[in-house]
PDB file of N, CA and C in Angstrom:
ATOM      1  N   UNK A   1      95.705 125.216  89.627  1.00  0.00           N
ATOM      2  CA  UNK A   1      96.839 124.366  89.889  1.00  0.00           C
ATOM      3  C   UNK A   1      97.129 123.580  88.597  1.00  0.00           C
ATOM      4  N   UNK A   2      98.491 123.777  87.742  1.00  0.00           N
ATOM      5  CA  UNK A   2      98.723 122.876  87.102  1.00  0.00           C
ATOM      6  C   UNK A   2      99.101 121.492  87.468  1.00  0.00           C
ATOM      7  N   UNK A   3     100.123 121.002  86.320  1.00  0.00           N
ATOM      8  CA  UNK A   3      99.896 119.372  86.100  1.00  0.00           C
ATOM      9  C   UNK A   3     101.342 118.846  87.022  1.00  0.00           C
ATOM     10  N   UNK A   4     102.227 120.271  86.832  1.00  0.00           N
ATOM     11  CA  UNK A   4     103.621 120.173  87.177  1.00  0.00           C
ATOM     12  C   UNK A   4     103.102 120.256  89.040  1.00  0.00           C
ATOM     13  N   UNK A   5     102.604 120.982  89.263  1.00  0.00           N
ATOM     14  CA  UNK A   5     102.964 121.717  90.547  1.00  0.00           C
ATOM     15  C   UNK A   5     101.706 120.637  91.408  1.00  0.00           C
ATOM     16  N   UNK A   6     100.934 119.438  90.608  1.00  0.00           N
ATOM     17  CA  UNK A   6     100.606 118.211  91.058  1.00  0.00           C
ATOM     18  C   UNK A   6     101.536 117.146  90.956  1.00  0.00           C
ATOM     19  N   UNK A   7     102.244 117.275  90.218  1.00  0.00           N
ATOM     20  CA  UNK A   7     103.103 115.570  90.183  1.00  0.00           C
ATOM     21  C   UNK A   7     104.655 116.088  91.277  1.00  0.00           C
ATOM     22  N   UNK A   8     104.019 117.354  91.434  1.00  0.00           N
ATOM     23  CA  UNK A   8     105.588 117.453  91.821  1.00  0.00           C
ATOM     24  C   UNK A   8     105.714 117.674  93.555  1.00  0.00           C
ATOM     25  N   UNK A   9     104.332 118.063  94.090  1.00  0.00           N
ATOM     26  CA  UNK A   9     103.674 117.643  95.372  1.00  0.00           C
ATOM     27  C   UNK A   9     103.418 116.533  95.773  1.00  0.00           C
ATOM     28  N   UNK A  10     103.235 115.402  94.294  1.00  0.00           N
ATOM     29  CA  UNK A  10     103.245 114.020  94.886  1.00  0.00           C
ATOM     30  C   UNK A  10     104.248 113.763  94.637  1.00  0.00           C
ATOM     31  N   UNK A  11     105.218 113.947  94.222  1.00  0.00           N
ATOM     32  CA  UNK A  11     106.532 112.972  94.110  1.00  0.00           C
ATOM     33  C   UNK A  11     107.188 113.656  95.656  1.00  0.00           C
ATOM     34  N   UNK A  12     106.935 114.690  95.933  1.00  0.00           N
ATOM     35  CA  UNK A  12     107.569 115.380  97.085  1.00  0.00           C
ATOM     36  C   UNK A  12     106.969 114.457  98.316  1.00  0.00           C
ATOM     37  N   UNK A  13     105.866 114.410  98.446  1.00  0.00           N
ATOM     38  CA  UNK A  13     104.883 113.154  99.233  1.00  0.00           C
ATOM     39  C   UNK A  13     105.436 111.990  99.347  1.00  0.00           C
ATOM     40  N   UNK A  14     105.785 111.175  97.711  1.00  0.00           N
ATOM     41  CA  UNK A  14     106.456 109.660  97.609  1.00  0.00           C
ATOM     42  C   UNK A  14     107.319 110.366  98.335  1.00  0.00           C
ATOM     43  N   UNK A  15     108.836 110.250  98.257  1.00  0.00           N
ATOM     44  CA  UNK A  15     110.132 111.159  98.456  1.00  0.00           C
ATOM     45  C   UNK A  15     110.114 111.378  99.958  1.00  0.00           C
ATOM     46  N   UNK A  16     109.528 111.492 100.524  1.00  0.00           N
ATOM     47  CA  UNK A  16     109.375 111.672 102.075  1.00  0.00           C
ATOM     48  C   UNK A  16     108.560 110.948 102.945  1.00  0.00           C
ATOM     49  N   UNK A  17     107.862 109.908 102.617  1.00  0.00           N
ATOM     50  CA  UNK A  17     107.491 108.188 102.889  1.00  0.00           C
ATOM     51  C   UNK A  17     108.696 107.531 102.533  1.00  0.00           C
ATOM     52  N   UNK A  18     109.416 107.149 101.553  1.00  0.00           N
ATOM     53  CA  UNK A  18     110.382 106.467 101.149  1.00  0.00           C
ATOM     54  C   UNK A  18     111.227 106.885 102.176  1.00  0.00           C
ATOM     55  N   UNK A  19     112.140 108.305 102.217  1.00  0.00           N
ATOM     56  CA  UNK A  19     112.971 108.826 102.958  1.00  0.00           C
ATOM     57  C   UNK A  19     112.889 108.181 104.650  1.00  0.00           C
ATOM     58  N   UNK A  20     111.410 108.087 104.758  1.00  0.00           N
ATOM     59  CA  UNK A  20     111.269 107.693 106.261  1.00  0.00           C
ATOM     60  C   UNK A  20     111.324 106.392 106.648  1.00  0.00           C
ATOM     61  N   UNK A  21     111.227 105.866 105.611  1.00  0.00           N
ATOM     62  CA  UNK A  21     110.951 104.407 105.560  1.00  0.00           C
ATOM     63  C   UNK A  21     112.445 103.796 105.278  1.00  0.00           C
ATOM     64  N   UNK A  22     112.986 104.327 105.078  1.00  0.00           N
ATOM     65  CA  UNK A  22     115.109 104.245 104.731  1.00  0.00           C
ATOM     66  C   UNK A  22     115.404 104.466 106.032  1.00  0.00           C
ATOM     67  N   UNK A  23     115.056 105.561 106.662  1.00  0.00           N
ATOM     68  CA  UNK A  23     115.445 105.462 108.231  1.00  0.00           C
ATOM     69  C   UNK A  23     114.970 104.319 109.233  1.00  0.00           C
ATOM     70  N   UNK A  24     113.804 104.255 108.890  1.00  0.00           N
ATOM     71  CA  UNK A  24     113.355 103.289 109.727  1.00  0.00           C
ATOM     72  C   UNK A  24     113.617 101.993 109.521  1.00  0.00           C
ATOM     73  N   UNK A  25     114.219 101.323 108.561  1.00  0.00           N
ATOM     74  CA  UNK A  25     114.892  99.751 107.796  1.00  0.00           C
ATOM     75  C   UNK A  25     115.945 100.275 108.033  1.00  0.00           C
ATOM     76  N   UNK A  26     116.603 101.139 107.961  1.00  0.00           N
ATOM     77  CA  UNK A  26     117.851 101.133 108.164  1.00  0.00           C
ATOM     78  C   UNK A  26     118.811 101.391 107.095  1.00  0.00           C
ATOM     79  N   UNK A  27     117.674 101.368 105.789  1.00  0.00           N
ATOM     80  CA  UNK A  27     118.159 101.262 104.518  1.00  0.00           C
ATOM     81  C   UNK A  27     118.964 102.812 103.842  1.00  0.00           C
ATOM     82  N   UNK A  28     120.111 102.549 103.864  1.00  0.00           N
ATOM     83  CA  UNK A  28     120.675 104.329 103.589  1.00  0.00           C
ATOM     84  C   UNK A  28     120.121 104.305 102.157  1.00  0.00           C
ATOM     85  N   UNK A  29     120.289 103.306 101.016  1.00  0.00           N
ATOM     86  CA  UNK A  29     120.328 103.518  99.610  1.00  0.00           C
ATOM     87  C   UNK A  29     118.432 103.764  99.558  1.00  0.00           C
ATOM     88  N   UNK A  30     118.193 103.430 100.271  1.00  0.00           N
ATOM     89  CA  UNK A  30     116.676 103.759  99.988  1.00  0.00           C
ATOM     90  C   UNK A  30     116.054 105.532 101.001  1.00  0.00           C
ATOM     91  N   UNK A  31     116.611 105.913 101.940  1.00  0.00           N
ATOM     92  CA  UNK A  31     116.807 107.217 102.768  1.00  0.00           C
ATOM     93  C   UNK A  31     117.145 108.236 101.573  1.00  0.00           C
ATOM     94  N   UNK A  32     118.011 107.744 100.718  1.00  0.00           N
ATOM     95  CA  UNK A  32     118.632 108.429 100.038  1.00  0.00           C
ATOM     96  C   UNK A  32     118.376 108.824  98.256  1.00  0.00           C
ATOM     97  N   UNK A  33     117.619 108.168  98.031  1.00  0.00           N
ATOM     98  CA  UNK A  33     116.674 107.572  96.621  1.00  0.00           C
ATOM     99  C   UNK A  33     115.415 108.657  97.238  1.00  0.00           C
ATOM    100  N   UNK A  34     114.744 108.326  98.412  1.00  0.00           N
ATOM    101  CA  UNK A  34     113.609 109.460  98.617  1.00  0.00           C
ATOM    102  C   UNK A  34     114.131 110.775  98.919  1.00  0.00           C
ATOM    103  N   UNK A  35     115.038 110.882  99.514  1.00  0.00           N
ATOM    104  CA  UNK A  35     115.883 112.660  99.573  1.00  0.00           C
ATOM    105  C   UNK A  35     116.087 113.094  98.157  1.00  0.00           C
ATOM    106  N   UNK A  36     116.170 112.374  97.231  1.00  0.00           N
ATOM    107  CA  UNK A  36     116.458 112.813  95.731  1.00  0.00           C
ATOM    108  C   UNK A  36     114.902 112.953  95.426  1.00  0.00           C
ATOM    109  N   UNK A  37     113.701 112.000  95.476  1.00  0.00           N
ATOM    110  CA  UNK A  37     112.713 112.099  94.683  1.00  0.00           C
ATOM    111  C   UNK A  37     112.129 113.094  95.655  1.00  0.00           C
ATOM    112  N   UNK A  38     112.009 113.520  97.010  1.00  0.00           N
ATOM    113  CA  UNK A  38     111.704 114.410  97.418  1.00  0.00           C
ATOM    114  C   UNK A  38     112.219 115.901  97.121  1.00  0.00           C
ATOM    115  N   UNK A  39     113.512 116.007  96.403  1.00  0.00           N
ATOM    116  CA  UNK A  39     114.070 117.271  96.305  1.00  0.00           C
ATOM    117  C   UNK A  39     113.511 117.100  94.417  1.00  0.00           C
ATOM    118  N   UNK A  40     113.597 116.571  94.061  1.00  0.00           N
ATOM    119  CA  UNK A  40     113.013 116.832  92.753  1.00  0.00           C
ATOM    120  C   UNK A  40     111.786 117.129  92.385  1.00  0.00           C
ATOM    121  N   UNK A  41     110.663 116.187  93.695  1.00  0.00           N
ATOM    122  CA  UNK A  41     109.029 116.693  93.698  1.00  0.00           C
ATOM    123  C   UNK A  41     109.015 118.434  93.821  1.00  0.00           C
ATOM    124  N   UNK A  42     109.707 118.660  94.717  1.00  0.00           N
ATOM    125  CA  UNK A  42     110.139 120.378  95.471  1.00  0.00           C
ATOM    126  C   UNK A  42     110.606 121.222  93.858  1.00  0.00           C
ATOM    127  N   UNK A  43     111.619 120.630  93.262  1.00  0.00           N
ATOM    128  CA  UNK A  43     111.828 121.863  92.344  1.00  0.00           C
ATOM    129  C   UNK A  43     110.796 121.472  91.332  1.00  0.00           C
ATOM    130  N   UNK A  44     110.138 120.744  90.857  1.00  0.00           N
ATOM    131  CA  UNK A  44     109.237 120.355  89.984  1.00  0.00           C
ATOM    132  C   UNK A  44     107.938 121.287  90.324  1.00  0.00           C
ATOM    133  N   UNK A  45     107.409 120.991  91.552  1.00  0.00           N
ATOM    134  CA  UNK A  45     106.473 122.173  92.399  1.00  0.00           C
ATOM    135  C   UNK A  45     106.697 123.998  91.986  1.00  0.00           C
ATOM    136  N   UNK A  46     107.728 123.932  92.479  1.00  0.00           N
ATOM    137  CA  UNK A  46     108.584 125.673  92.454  1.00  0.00           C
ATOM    138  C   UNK A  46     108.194 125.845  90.936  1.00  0.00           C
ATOM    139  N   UNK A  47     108.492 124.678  89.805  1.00  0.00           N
ATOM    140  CA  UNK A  47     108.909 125.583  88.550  1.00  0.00           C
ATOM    141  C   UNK A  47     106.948 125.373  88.111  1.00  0.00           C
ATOM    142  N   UNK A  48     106.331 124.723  88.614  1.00  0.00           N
ATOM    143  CA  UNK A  48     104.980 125.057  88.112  1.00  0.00           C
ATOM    144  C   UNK A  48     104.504 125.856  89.082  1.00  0.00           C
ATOM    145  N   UNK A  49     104.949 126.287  90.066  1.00  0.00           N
ATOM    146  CA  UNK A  49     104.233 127.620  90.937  1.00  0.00           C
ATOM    147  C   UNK A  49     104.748 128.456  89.886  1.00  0.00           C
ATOM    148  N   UNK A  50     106.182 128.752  89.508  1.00  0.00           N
ATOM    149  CA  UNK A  50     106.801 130.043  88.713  1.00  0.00           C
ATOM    150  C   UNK A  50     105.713 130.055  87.039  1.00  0.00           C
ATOM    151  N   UNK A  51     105.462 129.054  86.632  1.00  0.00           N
ATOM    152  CA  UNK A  51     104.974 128.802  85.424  1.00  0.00           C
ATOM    153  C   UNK A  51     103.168 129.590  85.312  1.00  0.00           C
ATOM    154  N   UNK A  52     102.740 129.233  87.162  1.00  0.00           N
ATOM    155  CA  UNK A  52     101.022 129.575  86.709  1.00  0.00           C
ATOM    156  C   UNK A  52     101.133 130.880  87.435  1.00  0.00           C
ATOM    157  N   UNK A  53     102.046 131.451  87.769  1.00  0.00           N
ATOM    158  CA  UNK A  53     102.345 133.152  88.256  1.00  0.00           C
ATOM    159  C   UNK A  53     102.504 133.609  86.906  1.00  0.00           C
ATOM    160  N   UNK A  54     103.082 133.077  85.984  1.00  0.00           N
ATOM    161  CA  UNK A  54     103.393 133.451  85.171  1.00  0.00           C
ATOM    162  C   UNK A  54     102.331 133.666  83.904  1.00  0.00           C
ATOM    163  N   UNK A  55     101.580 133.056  83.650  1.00  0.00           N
ATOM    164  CA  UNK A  55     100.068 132.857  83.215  1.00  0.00           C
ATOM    165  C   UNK A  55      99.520 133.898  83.530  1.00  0.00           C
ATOM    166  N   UNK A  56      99.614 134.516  85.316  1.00  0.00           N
ATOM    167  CA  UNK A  56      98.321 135.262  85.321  1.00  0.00           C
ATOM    168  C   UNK A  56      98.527 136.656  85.048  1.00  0.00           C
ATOM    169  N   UNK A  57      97.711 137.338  84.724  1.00  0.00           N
ATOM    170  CA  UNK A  57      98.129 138.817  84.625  1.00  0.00           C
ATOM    171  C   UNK A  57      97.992 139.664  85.564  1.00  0.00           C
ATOM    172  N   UNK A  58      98.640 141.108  85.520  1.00  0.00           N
ATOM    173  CA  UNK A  58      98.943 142.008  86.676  1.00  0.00           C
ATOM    174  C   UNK A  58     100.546 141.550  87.011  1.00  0.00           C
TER     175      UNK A  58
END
Protein backbone atom coordinates (compact mmCIF):
# COMPACT_ATOMS: atom_id res chain seq x y z
CA UNK A 1 0.00 0.00 0.00
CA UNK A 2 1.35 3.30 -0.92
CA UNK A 3 1.38 6.81 0.60
CA UNK A 4 -1.37 8.08 -1.95
CA UNK A 5 -3.84 5.25 -1.64
CA UNK A 6 -3.32 6.01 2.51
CA UNK A 7 -4.00 9.68 2.63
CA UNK A 8 -6.54 9.23 0.23
CA UNK A 9 -8.62 6.49 2.35
CA UNK A 10 -8.23 8.91 5.10
CA UNK A 11 -9.29 11.93 3.61
CA UNK A 12 -12.21 9.70 2.12
CA UNK A 13 -12.85 8.72 6.05
CA UNK A 14 -12.48 12.72 7.13
CA UNK A 15 -14.97 13.58 4.03
CA UNK A 16 -17.66 11.29 5.23
CA UNK A 17 -17.65 12.20 9.17
CA UNK A 18 -17.72 15.83 8.11
CA UNK A 19 -20.43 15.05 5.35
CA UNK A 20 -22.49 13.45 8.23
CA UNK A 21 -21.94 15.79 10.60
CA UNK A 22 -23.34 18.75 7.91
CA UNK A 23 -26.44 16.70 7.88
CA UNK A 24 -26.82 16.30 11.20
CA UNK A 25 -26.17 20.44 12.24
CA UNK A 26 -27.89 21.14 9.53
CA UNK A 27 -24.90 22.72 8.14
CA UNK A 28 -25.16 22.53 4.07
CA UNK A 29 -21.62 24.50 3.67
CA UNK A 30 -20.08 21.97 5.85
CA UNK A 31 -22.31 18.55 4.10
CA UNK A 32 -20.80 19.94 1.27
CA UNK A 33 -16.93 20.74 2.06
CA UNK A 34 -16.97 16.78 3.18
CA UNK A 35 -18.73 15.58 -0.26
CA UNK A 36 -15.70 17.39 -1.89
CA UNK A 37 -12.96 16.04 0.61
CA UNK A 38 -14.65 12.73 0.39
CA UNK A 39 -14.69 12.66 -3.49
CA UNK A 40 -11.13 13.77 -3.60
CA UNK A 41 -9.94 11.07 -0.76
CA UNK A 42 -11.78 8.50 -3.58
CA UNK A 43 -9.85 9.78 -6.65
CA UNK A 44 -6.61 10.21 -4.68
CA UNK A 45 -7.17 6.31 -3.57
CA UNK A 46 -8.05 5.17 -7.40
CA UNK A 47 -4.86 7.02 -8.72
CA UNK A 48 -2.53 5.18 -6.05
CA UNK A 49 -4.42 1.83 -6.60
CA UNK A 50 -3.64 2.63 -10.62
CA UNK A 51 0.03 3.72 -9.59
CA UNK A 52 0.97 0.27 -7.33
CA UNK A 53 -0.79 -2.00 -10.27
CA UNK A 54 1.36 -0.31 -12.08
CA UNK A 55 4.68 -1.12 -10.19
CA UNK A 56 3.91 -4.68 -10.23
CA UNK A 57 4.84 -6.94 -12.90
CA UNK A 58 2.88 -9.47 -15.10
Amino acid sequence: MNKDQVKGRVNEAAGKVKEVAGKVTGSASTEVKGTAQKVAGKTQAAYGDAKEKAQKPG
